[in-house]
C-alpha atoms as a PDB file:
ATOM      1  CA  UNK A   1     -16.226  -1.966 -24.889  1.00  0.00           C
ATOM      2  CA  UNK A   2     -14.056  -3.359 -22.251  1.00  0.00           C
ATOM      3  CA  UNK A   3     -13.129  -2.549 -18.685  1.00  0.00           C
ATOM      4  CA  UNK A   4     -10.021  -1.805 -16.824  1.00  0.00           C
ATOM      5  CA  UNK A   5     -10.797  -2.040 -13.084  1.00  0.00           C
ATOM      6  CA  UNK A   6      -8.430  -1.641 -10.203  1.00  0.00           C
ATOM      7  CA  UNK A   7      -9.170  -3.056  -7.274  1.00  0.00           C
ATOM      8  CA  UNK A   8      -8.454  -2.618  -4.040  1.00  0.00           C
ATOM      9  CA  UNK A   9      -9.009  -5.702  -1.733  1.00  0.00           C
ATOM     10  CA  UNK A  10      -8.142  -6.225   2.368  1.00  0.00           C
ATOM     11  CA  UNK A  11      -4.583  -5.495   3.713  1.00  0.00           C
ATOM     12  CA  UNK A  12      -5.272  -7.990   6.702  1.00  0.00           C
ATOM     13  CA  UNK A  13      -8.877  -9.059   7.348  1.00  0.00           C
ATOM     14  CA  UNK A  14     -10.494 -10.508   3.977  1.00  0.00           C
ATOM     15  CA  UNK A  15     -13.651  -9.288   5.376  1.00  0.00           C
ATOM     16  CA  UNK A  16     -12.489  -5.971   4.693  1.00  0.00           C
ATOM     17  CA  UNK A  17     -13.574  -5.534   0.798  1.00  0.00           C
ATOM     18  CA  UNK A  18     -16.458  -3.465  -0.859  1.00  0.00           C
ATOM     19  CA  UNK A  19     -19.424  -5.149  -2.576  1.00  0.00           C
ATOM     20  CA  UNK A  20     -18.043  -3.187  -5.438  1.00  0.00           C
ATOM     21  CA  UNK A  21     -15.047  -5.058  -5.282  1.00  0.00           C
ATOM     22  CA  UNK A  22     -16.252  -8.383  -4.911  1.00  0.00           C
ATOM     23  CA  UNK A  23     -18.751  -7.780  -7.964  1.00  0.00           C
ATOM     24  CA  UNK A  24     -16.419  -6.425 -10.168  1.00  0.00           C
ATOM     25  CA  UNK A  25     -14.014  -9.303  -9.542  1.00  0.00           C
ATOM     26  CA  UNK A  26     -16.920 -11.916  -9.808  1.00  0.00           C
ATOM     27  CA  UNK A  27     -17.701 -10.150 -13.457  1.00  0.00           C
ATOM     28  CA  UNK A  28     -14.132  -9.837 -14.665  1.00  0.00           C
ATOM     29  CA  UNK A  29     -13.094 -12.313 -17.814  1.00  0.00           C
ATOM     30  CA  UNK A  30      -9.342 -12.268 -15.759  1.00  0.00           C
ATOM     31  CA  UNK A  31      -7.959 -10.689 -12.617  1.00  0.00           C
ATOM     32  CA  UNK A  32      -4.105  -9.542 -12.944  1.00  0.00           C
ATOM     33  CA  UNK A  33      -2.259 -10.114  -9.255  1.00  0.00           C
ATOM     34  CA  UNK A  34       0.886 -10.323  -8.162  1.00  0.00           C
ATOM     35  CA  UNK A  35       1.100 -13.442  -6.823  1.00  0.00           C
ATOM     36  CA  UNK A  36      -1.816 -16.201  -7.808  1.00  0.00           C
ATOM     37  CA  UNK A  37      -2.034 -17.825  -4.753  1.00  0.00           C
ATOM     38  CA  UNK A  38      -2.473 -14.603  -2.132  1.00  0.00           C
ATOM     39  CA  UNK A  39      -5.347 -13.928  -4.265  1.00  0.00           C
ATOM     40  CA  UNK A  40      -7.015 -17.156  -4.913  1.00  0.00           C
ATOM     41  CA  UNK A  41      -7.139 -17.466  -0.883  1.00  0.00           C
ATOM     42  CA  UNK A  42      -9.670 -14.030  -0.935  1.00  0.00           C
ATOM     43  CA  UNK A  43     -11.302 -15.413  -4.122  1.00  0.00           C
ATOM     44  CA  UNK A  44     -12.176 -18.430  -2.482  1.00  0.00           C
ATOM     45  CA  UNK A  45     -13.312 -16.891   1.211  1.00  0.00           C
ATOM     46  CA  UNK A  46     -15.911 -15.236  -1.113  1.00  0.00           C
ATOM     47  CA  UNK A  47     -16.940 -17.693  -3.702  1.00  0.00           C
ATOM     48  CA  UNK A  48     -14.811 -16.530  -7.283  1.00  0.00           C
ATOM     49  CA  UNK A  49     -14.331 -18.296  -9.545  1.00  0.00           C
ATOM     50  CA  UNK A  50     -12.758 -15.871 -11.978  1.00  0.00           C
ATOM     51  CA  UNK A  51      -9.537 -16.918 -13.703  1.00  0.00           C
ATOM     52  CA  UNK A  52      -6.181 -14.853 -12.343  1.00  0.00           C
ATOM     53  CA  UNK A  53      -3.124 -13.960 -14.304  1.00  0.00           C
ATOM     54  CA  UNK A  54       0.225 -12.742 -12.547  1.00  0.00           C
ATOM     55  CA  UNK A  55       1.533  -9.609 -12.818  1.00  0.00           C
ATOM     56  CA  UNK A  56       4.263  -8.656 -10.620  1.00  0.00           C
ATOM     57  CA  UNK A  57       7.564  -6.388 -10.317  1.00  0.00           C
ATOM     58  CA  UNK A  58       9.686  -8.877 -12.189  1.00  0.00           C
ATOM     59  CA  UNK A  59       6.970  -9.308 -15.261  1.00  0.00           C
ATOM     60  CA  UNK A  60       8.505  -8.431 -18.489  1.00  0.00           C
ATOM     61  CA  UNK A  61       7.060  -6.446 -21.451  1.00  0.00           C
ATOM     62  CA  UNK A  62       5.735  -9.215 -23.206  1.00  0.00           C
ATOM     63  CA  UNK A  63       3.138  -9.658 -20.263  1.00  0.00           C
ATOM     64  CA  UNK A  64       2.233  -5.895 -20.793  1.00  0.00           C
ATOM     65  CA  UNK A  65       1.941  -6.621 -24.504  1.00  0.00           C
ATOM     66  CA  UNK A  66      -0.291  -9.721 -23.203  1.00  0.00           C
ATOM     67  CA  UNK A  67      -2.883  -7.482 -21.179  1.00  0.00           C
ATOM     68  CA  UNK A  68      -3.235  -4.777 -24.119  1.00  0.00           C
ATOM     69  CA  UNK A  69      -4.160  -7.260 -26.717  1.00  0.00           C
ATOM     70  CA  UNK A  70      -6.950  -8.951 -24.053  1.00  0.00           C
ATOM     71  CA  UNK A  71      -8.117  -5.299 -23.891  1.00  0.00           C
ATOM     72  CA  UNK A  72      -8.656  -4.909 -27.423  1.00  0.00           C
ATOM     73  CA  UNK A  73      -9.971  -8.148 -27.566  1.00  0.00           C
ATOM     74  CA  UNK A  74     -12.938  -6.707 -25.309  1.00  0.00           C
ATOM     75  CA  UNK A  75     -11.995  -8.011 -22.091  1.00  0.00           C
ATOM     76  CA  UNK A  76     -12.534  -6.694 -18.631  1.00  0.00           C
ATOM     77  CA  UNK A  77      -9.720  -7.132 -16.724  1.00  0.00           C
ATOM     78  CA  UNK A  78      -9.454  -6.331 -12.884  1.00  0.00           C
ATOM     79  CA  UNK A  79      -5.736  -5.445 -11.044  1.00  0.00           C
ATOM     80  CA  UNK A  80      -5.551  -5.851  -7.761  1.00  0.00           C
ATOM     81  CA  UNK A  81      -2.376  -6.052  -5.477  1.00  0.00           C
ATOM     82  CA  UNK A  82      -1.667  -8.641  -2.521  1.00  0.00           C
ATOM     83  CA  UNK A  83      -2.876  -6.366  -0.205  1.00  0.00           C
ATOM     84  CA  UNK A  84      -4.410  -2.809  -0.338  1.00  0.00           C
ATOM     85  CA  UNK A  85      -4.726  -0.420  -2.782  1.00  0.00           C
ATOM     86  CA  UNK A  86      -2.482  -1.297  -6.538  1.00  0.00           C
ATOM     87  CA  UNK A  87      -0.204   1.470  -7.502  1.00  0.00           C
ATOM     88  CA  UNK A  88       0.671   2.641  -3.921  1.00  0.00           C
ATOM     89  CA  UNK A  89       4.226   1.030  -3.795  1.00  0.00           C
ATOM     90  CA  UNK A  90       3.810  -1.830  -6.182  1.00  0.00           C
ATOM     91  CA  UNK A  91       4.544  -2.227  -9.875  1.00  0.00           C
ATOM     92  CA  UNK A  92       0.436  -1.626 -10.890  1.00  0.00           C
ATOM     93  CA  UNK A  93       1.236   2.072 -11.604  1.00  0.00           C
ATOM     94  CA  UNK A  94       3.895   0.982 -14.315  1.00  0.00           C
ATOM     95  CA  UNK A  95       0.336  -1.143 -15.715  1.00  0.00           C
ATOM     96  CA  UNK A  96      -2.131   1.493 -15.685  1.00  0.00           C
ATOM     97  CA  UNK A  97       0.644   4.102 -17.123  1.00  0.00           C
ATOM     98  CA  UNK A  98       0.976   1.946 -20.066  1.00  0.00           C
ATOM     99  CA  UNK A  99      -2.671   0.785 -20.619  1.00  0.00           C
ATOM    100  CA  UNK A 100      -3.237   4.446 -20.090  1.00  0.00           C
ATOM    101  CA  UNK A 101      -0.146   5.544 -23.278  1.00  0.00           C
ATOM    102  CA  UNK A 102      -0.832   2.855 -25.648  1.00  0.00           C
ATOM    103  CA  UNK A 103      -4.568   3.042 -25.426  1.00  0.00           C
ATOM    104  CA  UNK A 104      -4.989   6.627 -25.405  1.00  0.00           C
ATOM    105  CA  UNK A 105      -7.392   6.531 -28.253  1.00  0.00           C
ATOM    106  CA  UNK A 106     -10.067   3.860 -27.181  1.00  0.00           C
ATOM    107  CA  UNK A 107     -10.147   5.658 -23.898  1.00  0.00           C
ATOM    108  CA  UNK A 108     -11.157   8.881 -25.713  1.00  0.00           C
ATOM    109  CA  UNK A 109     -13.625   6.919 -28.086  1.00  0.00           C
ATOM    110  CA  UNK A 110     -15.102   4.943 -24.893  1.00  0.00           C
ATOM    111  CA  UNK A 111     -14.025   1.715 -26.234  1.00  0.00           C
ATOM    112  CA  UNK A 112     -11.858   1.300 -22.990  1.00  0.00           C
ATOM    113  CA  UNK A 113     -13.177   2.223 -19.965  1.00  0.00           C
ATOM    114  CA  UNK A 114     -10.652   2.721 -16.752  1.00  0.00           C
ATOM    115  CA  UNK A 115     -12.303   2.353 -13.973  1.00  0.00           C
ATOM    116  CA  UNK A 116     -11.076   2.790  -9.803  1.00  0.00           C
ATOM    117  CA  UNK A 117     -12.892   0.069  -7.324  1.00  0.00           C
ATOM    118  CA  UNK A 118     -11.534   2.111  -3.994  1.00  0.00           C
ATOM    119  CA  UNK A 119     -11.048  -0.213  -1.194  1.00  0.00           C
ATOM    120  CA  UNK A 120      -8.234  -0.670   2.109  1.00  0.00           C
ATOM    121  CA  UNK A 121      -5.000   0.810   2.055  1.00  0.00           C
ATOM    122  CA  UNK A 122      -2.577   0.265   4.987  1.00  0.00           C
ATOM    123  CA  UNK A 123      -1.545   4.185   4.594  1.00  0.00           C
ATOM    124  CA  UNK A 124      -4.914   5.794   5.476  1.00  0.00           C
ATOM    125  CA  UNK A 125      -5.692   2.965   7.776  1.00  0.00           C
ATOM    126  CA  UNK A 126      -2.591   3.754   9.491  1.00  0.00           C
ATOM    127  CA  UNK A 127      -3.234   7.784   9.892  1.00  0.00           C
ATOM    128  CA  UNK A 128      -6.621   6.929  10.680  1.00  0.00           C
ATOM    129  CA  UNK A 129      -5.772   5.458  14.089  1.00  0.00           C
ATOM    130  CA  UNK A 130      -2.457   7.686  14.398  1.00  0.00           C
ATOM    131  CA  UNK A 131      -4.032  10.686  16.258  1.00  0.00           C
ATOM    132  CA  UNK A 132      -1.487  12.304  13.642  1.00  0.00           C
ATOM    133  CA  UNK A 133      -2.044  15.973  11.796  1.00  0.00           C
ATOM    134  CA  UNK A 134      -3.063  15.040   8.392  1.00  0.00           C
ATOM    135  CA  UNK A 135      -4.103  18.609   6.671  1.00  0.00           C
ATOM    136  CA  UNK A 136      -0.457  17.882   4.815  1.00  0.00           C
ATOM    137  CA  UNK A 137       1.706  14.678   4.808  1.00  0.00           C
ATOM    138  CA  UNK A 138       4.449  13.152   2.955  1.00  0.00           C
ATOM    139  CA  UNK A 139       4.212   9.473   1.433  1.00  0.00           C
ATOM    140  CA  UNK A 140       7.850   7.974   1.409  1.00  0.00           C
ATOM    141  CA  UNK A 141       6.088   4.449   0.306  1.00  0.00           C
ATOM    142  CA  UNK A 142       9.524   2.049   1.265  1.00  0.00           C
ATOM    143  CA  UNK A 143      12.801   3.647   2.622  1.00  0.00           C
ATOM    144  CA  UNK A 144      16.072   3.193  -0.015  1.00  0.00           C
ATOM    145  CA  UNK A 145      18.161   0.311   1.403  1.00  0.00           C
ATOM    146  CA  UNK A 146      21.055   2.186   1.592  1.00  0.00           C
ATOM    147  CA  UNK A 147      21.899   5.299  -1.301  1.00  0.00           C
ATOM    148  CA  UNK A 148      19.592   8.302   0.191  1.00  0.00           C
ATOM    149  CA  UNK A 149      18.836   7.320   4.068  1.00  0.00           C
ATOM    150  CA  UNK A 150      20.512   9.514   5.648  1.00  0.00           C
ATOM    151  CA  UNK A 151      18.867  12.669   3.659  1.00  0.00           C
ATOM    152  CA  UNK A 152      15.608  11.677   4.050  1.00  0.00           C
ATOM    153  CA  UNK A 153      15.958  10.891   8.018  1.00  0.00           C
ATOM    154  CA  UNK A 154      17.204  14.471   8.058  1.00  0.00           C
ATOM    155  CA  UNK A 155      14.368  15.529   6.350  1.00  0.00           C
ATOM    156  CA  UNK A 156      12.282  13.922   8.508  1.00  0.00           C
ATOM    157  CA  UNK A 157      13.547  15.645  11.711  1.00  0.00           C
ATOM    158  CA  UNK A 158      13.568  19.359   9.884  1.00  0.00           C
ATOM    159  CA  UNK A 159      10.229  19.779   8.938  1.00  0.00           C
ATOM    160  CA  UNK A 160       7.258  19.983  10.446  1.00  0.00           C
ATOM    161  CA  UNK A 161       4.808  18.180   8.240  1.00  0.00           C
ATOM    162  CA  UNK A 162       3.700  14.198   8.659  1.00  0.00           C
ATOM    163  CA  UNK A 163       6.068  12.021   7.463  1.00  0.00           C
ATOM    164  CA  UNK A 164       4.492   8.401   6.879  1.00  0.00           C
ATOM    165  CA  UNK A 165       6.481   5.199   5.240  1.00  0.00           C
ATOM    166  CA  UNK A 166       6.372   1.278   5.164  1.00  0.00           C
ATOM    167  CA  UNK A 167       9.358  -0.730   6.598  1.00  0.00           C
ATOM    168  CA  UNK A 168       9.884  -4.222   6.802  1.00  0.00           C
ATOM    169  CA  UNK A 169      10.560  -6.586   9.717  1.00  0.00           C
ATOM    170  CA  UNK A 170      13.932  -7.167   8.686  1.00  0.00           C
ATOM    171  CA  UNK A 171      14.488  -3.238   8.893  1.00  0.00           C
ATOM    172  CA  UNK A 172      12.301  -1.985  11.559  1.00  0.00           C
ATOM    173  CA  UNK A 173      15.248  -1.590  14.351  1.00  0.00           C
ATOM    174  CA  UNK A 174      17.474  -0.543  12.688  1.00  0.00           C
ATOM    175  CA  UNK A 175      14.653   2.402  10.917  1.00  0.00           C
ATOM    176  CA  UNK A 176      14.030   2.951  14.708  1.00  0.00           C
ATOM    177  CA  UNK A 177      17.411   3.327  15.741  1.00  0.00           C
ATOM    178  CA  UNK A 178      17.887   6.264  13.018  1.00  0.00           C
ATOM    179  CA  UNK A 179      15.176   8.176  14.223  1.00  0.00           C
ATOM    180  CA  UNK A 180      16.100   8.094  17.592  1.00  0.00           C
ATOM    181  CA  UNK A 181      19.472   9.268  16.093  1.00  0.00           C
ATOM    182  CA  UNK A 182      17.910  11.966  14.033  1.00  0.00           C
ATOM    183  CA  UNK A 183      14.431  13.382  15.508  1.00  0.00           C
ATOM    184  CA  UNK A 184      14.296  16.052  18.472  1.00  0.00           C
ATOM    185  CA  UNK A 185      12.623  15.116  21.115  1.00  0.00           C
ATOM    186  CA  UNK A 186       8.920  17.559  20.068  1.00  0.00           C
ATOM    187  CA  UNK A 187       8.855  14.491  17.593  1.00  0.00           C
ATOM    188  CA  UNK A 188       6.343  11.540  17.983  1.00  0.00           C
ATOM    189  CA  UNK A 189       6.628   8.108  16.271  1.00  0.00           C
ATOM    190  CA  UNK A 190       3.557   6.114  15.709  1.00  0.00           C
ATOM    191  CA  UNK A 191       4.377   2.757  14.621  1.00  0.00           C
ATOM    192  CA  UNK A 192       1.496   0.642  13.289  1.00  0.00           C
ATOM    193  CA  UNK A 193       1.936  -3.375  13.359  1.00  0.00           C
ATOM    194  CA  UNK A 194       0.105  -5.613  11.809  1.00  0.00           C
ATOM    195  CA  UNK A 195      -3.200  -3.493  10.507  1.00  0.00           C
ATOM    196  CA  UNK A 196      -6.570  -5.362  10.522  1.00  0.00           C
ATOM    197  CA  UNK A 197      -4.506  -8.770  11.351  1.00  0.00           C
ATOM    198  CA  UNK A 198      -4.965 -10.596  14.546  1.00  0.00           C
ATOM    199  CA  UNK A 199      -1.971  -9.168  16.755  1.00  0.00           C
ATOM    200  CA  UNK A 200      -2.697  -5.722  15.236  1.00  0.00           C
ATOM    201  CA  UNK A 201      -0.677  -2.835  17.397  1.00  0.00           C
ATOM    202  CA  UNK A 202      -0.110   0.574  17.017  1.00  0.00           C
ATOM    203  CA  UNK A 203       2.554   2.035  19.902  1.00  0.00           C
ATOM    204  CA  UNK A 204       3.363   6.024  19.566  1.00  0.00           C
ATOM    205  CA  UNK A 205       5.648   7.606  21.783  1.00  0.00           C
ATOM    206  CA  UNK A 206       8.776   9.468  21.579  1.00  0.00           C
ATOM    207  CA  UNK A 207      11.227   7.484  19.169  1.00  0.00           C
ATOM    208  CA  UNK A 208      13.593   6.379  22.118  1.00  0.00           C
ATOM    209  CA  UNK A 209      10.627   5.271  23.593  1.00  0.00           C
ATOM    210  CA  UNK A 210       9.018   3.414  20.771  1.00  0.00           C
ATOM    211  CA  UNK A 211      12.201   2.007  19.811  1.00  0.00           C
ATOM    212  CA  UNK A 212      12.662   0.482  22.941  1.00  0.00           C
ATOM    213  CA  UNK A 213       9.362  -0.583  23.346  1.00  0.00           C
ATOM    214  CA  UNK A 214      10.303  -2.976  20.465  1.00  0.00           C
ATOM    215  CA  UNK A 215      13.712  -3.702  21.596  1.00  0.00           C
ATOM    216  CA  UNK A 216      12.376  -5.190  25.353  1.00  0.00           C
ATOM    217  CA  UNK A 217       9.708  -7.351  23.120  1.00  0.00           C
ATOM    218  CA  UNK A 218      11.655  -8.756  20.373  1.00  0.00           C
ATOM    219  CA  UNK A 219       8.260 -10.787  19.749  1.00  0.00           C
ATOM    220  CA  UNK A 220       6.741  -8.309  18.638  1.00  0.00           C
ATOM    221  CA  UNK A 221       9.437  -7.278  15.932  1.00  0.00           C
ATOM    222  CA  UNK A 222       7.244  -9.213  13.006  1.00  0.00           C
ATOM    223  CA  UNK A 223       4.861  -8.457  10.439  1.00  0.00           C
ATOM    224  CA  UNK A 224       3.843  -5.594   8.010  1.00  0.00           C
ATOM    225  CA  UNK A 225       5.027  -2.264   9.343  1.00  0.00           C
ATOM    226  CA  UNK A 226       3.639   1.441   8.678  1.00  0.00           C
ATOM    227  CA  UNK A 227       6.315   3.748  10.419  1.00  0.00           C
ATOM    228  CA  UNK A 228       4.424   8.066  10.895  1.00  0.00           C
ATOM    229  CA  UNK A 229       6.463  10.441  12.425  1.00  0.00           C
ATOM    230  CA  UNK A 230       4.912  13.748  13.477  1.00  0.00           C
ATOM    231  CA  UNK A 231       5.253  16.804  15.722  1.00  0.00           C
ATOM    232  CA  UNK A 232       3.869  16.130  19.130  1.00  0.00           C
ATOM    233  CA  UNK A 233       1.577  19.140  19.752  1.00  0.00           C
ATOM    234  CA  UNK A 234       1.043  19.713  16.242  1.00  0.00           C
ATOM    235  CA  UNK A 235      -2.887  19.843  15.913  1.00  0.00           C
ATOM    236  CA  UNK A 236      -3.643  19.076  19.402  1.00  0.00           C
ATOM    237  CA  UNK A 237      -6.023  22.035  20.484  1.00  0.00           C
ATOM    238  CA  UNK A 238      -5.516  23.643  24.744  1.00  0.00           C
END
């Protein structure tokens, strides 16, 4: 039998990883990453010596083709992303989908076992610290460069629920600027900079507010991003 685990390591902080985690990726015969040497530096804070493999957004289908035969060889293989959780807005979704197609029938005979380490993921650390509602939220994982926008910033400002998304430093102001252009002003903005890192920062305002926050310390415009916007009395009990 082999194994299929994916792995969810630290978004920040390489302290932050389960026991789980770090045994599974001890035990695997490879560990598929996106890039080798993001991983090696949290394989070697811990002591692995496990082999890696890249798998990224640009890999073709011969590296697919690659990972099924090591599975039917009897290998246990473990995914894991540059940071977080693999699947949530990286190509490992594409991976499991097609380990999950073309090896439909050892999973059913228990020859292939699939297998989720859980572990850090900058979206539910983000809410976590929000002081958002959560009952109901929308994932937008990263914004469309251009085709799109404008919908979903309407969107956005029309409905009620939790929005959450991930933006980039080169794109931050300018995401900022739209929702000051879009929103009402019963909308907050929570923008989370930085999670589990040193300079970690969440601000949450009003977006005029937030977005000037960022405009008066241009400093401070750097770094991983996790954008939620949300009503501003919405869950908050009298």
């Amino acid at each position: 039998m082999s194994t299929f685990s994916v792995v969810g390591t630290p978004i920040g902080n390489l302290e932050d990883i389960t026991l789980r985690a770090l045994k599974t990726l001890a035990a695997a015969d490879l560990i598929l990453c996106e890039d080798t040497r993001t991983t090696k530096r949290l394989l070697d804070r811990h002591g692995i010596k496990t082999k890696t493999l890249s798998y990224h957004a640009h890999s073709d289908l011969s590296r697919r083709t690659e990972i099924i035969n090591l599975l039917k060889e009897g290998k246990n293989l473990a995914l894991v992303t540059d940071a977080g959780t693999p699947g949530i807005s990286d190509p490992g979704s594409e991976l499991v989908a097609t380990v999950r197609t073309q090896m439909a029938d050892e999973i059913k005979s228990g020859l292939l076992k699939m297998e989720a380490i859980p572990g850090p993921s900058a979206l539910t650390a983000a809410l976590s610290v929000a002081g958002a509602p959560v009952s109901e939220f929308v994932f937008l994982g990263f914004l469309p460069h251009k085709k799109g926008r404008e919908t979903i910033f309407n969107e956005i400002a029309g409905h009620e629920r939790t929005y959450l998304f991930y933006e980039s430093t080169h794109r931050i102001m300018k995401t900022l600027d739209s929702l000051v252009e879009h929103c009402p002003t019963d909308k907050k903005v929570t923008v989370c900079r930085e999670l589990t890192k040193i300079f970690e920062e969440v601000v949450s305002a009003s977006p005029e507010e937030v977005r000037d926050h960022f405009k008066n310390n241009p400093e401070k415009v750097k770094g991983e991003f996790v954008v939620i916007v949300s009503d501003f009395r919405a869950g908050v009990s009298e």
